[in-house]
C-alpha atoms as a PDB file:
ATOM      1  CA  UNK A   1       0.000   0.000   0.000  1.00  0.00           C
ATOM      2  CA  UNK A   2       1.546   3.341  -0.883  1.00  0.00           C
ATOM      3  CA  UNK A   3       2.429   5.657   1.693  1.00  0.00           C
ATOM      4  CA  UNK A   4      -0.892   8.136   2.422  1.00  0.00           C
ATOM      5  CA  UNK A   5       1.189  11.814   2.268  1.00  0.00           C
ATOM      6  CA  UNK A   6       3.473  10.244  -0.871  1.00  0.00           C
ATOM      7  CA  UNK A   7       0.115   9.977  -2.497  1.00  0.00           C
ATOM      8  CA  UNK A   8      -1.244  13.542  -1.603  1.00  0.00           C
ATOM      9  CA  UNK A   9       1.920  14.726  -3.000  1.00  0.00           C
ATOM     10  CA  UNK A  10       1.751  13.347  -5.912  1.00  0.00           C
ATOM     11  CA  UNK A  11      -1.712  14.042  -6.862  1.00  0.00           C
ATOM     12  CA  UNK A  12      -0.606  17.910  -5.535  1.00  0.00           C
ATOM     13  CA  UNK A  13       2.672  17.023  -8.535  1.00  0.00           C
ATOM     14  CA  UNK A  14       0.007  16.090 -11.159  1.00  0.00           C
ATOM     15  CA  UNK A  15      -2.323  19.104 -10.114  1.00  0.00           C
ATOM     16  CA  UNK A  16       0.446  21.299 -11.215  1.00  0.00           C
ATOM     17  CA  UNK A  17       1.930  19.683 -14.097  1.00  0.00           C
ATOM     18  CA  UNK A  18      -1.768  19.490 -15.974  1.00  0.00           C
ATOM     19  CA  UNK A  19      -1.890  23.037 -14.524  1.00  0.00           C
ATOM     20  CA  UNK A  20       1.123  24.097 -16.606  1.00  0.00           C
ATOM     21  CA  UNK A  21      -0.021  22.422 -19.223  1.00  0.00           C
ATOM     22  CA  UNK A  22      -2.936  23.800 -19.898  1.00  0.00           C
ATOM     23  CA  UNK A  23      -0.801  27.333 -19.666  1.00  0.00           C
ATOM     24  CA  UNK A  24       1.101  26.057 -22.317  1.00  0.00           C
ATOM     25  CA  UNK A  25       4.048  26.416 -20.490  1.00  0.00           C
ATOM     26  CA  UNK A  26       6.694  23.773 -19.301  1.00  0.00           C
ATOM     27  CA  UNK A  27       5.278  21.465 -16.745  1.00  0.00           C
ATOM     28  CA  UNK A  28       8.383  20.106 -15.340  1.00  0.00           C
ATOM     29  CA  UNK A  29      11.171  21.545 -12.968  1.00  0.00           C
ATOM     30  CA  UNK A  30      13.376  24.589 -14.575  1.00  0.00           C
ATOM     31  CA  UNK A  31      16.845  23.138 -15.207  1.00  0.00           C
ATOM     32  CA  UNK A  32      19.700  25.797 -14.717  1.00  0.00           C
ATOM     33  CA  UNK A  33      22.448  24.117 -16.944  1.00  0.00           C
ATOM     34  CA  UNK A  34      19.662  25.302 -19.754  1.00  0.00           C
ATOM     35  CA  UNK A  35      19.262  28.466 -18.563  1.00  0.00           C
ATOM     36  CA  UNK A  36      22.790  29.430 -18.486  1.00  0.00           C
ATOM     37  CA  UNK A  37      23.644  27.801 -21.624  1.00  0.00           C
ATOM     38  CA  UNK A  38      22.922  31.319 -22.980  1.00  0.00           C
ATOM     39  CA  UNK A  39      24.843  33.052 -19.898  1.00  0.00           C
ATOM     40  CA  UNK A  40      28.080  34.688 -19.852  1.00  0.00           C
ATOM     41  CA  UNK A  41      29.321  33.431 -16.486  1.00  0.00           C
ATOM     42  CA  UNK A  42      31.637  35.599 -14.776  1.00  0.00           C
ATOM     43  CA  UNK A  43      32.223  33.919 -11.541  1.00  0.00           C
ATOM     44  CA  UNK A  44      31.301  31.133  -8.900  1.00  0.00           C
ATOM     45  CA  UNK A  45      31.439  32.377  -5.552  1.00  0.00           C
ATOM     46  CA  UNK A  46      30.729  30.020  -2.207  1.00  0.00           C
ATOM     47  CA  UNK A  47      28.363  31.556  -0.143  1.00  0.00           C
ATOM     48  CA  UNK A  48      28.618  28.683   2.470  1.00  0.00           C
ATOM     49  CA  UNK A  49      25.624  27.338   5.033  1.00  0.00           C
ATOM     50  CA  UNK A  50      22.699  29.544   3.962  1.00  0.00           C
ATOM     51  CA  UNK A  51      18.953  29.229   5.259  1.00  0.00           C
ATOM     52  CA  UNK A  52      17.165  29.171   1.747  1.00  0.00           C
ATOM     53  CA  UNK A  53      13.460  30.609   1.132  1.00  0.00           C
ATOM     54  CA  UNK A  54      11.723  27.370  -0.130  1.00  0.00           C
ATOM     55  CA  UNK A  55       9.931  29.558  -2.238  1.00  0.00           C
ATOM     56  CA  UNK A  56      12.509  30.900  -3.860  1.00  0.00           C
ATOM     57  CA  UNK A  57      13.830  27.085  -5.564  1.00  0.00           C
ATOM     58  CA  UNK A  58      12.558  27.000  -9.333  1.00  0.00           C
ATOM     59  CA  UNK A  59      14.829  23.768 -10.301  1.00  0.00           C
ATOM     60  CA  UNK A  60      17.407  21.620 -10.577  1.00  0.00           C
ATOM     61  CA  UNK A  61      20.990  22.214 -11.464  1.00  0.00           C
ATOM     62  CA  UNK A  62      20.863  19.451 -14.071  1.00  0.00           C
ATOM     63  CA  UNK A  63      18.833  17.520 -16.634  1.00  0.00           C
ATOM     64  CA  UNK A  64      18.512  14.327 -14.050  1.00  0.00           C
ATOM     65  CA  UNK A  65      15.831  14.221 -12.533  1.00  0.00           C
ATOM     66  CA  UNK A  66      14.278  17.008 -13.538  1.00  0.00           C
ATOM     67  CA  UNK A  67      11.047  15.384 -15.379  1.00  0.00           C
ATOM     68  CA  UNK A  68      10.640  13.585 -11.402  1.00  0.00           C
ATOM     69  CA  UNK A  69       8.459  16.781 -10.225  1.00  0.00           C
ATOM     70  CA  UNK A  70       6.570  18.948 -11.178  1.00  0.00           C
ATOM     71  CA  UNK A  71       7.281  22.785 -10.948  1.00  0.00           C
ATOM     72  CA  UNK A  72       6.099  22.913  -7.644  1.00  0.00           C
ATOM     73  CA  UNK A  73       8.550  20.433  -6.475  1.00  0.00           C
ATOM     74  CA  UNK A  74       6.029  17.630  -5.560  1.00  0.00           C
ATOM     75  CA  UNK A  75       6.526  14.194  -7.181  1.00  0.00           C
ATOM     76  CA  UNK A  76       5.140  12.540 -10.674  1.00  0.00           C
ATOM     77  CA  UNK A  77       6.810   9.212 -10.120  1.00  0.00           C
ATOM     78  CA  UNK A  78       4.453   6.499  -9.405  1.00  0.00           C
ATOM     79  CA  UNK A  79       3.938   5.000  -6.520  1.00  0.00           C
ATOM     80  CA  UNK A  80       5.179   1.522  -5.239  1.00  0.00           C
ATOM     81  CA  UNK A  81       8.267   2.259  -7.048  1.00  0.00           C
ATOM     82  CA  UNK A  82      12.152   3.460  -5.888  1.00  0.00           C
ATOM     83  CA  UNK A  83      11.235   7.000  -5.580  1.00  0.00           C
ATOM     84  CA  UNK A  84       8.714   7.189  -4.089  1.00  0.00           C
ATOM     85  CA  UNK A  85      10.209   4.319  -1.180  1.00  0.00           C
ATOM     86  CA  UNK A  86      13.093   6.839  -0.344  1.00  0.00           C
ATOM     87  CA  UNK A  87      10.813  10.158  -0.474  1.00  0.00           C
ATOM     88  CA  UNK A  88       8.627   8.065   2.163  1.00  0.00           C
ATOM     89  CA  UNK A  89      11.900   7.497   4.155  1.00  0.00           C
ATOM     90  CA  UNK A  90      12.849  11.071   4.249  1.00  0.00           C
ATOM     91  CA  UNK A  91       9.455  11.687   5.141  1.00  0.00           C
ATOM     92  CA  UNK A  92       9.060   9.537   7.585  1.00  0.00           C
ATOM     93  CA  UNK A  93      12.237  11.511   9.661  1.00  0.00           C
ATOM     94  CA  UNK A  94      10.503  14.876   8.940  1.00  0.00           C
ATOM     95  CA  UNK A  95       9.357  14.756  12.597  1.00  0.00           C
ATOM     96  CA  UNK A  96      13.205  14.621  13.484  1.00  0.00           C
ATOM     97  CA  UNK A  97      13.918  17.552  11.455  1.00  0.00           C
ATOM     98  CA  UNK A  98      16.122  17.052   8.226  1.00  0.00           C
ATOM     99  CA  UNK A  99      18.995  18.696   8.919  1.00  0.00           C
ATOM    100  CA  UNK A 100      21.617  17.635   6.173  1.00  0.00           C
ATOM    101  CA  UNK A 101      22.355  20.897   3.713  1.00  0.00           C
ATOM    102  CA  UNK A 102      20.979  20.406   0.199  1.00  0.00           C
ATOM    103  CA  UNK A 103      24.050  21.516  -2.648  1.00  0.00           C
ATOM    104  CA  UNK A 104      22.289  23.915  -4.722  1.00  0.00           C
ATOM    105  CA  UNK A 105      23.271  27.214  -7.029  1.00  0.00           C
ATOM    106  CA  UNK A 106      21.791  30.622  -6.938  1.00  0.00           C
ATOM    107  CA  UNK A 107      21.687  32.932  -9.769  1.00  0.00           C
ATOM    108  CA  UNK A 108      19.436  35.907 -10.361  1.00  0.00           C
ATOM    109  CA  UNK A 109      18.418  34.974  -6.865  1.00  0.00           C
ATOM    110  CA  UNK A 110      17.088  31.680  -7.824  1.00  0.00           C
ATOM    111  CA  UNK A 111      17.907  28.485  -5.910  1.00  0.00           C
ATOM    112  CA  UNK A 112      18.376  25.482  -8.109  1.00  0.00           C
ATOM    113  CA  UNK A 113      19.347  22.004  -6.295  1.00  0.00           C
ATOM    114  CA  UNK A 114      22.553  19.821  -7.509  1.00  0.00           C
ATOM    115  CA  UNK A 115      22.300  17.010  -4.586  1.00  0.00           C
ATOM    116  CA  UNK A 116      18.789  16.696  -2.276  1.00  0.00           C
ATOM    117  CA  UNK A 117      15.932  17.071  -4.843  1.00  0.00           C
ATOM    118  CA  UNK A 118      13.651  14.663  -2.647  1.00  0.00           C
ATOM    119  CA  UNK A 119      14.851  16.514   0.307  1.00  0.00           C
ATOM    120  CA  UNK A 120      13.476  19.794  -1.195  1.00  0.00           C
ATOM    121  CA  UNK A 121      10.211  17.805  -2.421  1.00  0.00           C
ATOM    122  CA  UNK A 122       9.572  16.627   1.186  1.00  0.00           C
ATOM    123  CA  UNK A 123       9.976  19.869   2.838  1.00  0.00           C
ATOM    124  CA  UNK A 124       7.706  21.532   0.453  1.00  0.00           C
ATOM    125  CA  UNK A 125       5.353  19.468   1.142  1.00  0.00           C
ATOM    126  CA  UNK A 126       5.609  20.232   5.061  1.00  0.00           C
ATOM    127  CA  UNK A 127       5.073  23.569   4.240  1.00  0.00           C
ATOM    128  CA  UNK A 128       8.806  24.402   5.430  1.00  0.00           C
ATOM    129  CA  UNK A 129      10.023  28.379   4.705  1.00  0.00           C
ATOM    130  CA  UNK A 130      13.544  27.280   4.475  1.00  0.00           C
ATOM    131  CA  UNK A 131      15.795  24.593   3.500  1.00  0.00           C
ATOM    132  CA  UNK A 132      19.482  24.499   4.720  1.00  0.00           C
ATOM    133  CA  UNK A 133      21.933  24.328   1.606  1.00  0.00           C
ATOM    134  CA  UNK A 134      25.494  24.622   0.595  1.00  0.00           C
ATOM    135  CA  UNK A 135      25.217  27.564  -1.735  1.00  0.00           C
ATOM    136  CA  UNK A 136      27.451  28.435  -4.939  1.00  0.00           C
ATOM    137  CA  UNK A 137      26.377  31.662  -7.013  1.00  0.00           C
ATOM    138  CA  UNK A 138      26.739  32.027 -10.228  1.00  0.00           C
ATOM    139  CA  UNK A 139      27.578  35.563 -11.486  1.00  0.00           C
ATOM    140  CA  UNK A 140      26.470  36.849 -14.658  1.00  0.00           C
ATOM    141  CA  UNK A 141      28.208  39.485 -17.113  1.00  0.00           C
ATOM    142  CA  UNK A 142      26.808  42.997 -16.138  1.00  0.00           C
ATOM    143  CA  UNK A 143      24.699  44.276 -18.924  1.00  0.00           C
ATOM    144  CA  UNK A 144      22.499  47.279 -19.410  1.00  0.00           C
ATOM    145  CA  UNK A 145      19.672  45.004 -18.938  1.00  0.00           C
ATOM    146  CA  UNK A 146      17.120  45.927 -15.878  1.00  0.00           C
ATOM    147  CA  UNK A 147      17.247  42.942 -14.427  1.00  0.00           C
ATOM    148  CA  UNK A 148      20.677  42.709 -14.463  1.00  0.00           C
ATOM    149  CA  UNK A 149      21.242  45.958 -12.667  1.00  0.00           C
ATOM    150  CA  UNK A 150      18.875  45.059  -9.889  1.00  0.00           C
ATOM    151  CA  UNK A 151      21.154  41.503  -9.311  1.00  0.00           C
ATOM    152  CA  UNK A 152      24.252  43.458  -9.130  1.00  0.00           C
ATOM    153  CA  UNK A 153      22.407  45.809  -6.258  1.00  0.00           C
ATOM    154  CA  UNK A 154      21.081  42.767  -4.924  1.00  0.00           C
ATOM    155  CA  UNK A 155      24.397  41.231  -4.516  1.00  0.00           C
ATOM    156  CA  UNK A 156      25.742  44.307  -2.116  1.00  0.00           C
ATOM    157  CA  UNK A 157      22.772  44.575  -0.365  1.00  0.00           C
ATOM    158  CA  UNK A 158      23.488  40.747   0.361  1.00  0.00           C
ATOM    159  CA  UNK A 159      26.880  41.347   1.729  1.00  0.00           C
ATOM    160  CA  UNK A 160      25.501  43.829   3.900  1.00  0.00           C
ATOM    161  CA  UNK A 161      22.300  42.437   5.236  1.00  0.00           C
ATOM    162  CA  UNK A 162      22.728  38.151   4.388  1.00  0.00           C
ATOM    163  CA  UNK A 163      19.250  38.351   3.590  1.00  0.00           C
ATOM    164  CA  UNK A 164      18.024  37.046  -0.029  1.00  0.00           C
ATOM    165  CA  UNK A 165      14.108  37.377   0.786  1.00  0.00           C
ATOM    166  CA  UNK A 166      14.024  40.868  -0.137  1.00  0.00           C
ATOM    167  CA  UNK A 167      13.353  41.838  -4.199  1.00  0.00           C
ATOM    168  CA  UNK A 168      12.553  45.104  -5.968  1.00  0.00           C
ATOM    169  CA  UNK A 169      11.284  46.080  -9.249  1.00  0.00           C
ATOM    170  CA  UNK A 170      13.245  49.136  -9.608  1.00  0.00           C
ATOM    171  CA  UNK A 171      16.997  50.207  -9.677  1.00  0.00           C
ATOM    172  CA  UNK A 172      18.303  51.820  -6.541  1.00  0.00           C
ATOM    173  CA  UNK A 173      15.673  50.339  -4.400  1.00  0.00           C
ATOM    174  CA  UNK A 174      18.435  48.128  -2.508  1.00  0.00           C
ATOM    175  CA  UNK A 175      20.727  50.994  -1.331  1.00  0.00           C
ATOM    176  CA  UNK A 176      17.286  53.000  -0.779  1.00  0.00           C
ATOM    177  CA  UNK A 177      16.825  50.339   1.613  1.00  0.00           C
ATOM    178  CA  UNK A 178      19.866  49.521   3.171  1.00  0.00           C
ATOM    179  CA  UNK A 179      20.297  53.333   4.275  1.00  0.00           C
ATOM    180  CA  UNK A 180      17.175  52.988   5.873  1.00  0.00           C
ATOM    181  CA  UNK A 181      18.435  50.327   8.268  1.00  0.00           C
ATOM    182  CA  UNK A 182      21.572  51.516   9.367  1.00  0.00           C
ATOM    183  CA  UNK A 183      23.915  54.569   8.616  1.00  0.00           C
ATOM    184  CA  UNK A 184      26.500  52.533   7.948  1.00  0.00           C
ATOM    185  CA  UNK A 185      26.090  51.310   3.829  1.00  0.00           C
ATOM    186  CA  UNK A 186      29.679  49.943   3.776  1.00  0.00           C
ATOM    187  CA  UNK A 187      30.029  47.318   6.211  1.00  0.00           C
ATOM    188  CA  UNK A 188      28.213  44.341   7.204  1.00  0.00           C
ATOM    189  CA  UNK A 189      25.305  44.525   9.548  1.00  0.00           C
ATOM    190  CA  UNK A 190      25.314  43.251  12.765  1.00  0.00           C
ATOM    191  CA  UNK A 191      23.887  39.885  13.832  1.00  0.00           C
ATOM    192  CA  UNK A 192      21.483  42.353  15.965  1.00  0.00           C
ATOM    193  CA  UNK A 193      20.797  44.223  13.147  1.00  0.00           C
ATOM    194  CA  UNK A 194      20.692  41.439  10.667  1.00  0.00           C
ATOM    195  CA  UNK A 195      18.005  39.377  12.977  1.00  0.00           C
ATOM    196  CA  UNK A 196      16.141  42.372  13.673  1.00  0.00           C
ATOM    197  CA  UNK A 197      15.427  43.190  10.159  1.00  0.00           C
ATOM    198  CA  UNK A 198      14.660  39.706   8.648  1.00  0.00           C
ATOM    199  CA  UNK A 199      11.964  39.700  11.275  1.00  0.00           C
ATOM    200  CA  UNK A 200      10.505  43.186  10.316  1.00  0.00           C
ATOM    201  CA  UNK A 201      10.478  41.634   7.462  1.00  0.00           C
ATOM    202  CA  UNK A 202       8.636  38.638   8.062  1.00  0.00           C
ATOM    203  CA  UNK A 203       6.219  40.651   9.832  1.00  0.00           C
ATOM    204  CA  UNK A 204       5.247  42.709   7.199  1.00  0.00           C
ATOM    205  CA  UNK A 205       5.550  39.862   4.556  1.00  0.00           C
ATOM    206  CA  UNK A 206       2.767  37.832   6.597  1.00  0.00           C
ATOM    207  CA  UNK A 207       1.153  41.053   6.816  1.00  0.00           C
ATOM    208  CA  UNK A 208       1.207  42.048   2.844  1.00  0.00           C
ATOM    209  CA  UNK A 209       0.027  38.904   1.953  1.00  0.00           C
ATOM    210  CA  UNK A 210      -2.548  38.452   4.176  1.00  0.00           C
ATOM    211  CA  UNK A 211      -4.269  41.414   2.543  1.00  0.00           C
ATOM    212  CA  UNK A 212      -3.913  39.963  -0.684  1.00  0.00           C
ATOM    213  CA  UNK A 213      -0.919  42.095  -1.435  1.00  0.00           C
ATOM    214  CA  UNK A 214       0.714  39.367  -4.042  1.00  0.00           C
ATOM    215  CA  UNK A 215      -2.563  40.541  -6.593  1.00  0.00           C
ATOM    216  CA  UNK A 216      -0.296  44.184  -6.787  1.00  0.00           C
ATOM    217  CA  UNK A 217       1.908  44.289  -9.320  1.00  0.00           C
ATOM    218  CA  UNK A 218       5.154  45.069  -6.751  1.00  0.00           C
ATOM    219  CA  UNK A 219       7.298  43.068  -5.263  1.00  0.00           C
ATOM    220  CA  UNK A 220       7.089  42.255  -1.436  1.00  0.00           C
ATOM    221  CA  UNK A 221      10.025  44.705  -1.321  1.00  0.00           C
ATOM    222  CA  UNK A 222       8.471  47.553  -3.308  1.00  0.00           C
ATOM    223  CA  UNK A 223       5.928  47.591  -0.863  1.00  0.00           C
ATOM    224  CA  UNK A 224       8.104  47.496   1.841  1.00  0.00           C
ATOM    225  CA  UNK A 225      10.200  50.123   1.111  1.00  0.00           C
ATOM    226  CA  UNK A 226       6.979  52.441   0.502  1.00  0.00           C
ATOM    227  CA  UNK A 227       6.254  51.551   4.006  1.00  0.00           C
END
């Protein structure tokens, strides 16, 4: 007899995968290898032991098991099979905690998982806001592009603050931000400061949502720094 909650997750895989279909749009995970085929790739730089927002992991480093889940991380393999044995296992310790780091990649402040796909999976499915990883970035070219610009703020408002939960729509926003927080724009935060702020945060993030915030067309941030 399958497991009950290896079940739930995979009809919450399928859900999502028929849900992209019918989008038209890819219905599997996002596979970074792919996306920075078309990348110029500056630099790799180890970021160490970092809390990741669950929320913010679109894919997998590689092609492997990418076709496994669906976008939203839950499982398509069926059941009585290896898979879905070991995601049982691992769920079967959630209780315990899971507490060993995924290896993932971050670029454009995306998280995208090399080793502990079914580790990810089972935590999603838990509802869990972070997942413990061994983070390497991935640094793209600077280019005039928008986007661009806002990563390369992004990445010296990281040094400052270690936080990656924070996103804005507009150039500037980060050092806007970061002013706002503490007089001091050139050195790292405190740990005082640092905790302080990521639970502001999380205050208002609970907060902004709750009020159906995600239907604006800002970021979390945006709003934030409007605030």
């Amino acid at each position: 007899m399958p497991h009950e909650d290896y079940m739930k997750a995979l009809k919450a895989g399928r859900k999502d995968y028929h849900l992209h279909l019918s989008r038209g749009e890819y219905p599997y995970l996002q596979v970074l290898d792919e996306i920075t085929s078309f990348v110029d790739i500056v630099s790799e730089v180890n970021l160490g032991l970092v809390q990741i927002p669950t929320e913010l992991i679109a894919g997998t480093k590689s092609v492997g098991r990418r076709t496994a889940f669906a976008p939203n991380f839950m499982p398509l393999l069926e059941p009585k099979t290896e898979f879905s044995a070991k995601w049982t296992a691992l769920y079967s310790h959630i209780s315990e905690g899971i507490h060993t780091p995924v290896i993932a990649y971050e670029f454009m402040n995306r998280f995208y998982i090399m080793e502990g796909n079914k580790r990810v999976s089972v935590l999603k499915y838990v509802s869990s806001p972070t997942v413990p990883a061994i983070v390497t970035r991935m640094v793209p070219r600077r280019t005039g592009e928008t986007e661009n610009k806002i990563y390369y703020e992004f990445m010296e408002f990281y040094r400052l603050s270690g936080s990656n939960s924070v996103w804005f729509s507009r150039e500037g926003s980060f050092a806007k931000l970061a002013a706002l927080v503490s007089a001091d724009t050139l050195n790292p935060w405190d740990e005082e400061t640092r905790s302080y702020f990521n639970a502001a945060f999380s205050r208002f993030q609970t907060a902004f949502r709750s009020r159906g915030g995600d239907r604006l067309p800002i970021t979390e941030g945006d709003a934030l720094l409007t605030y």
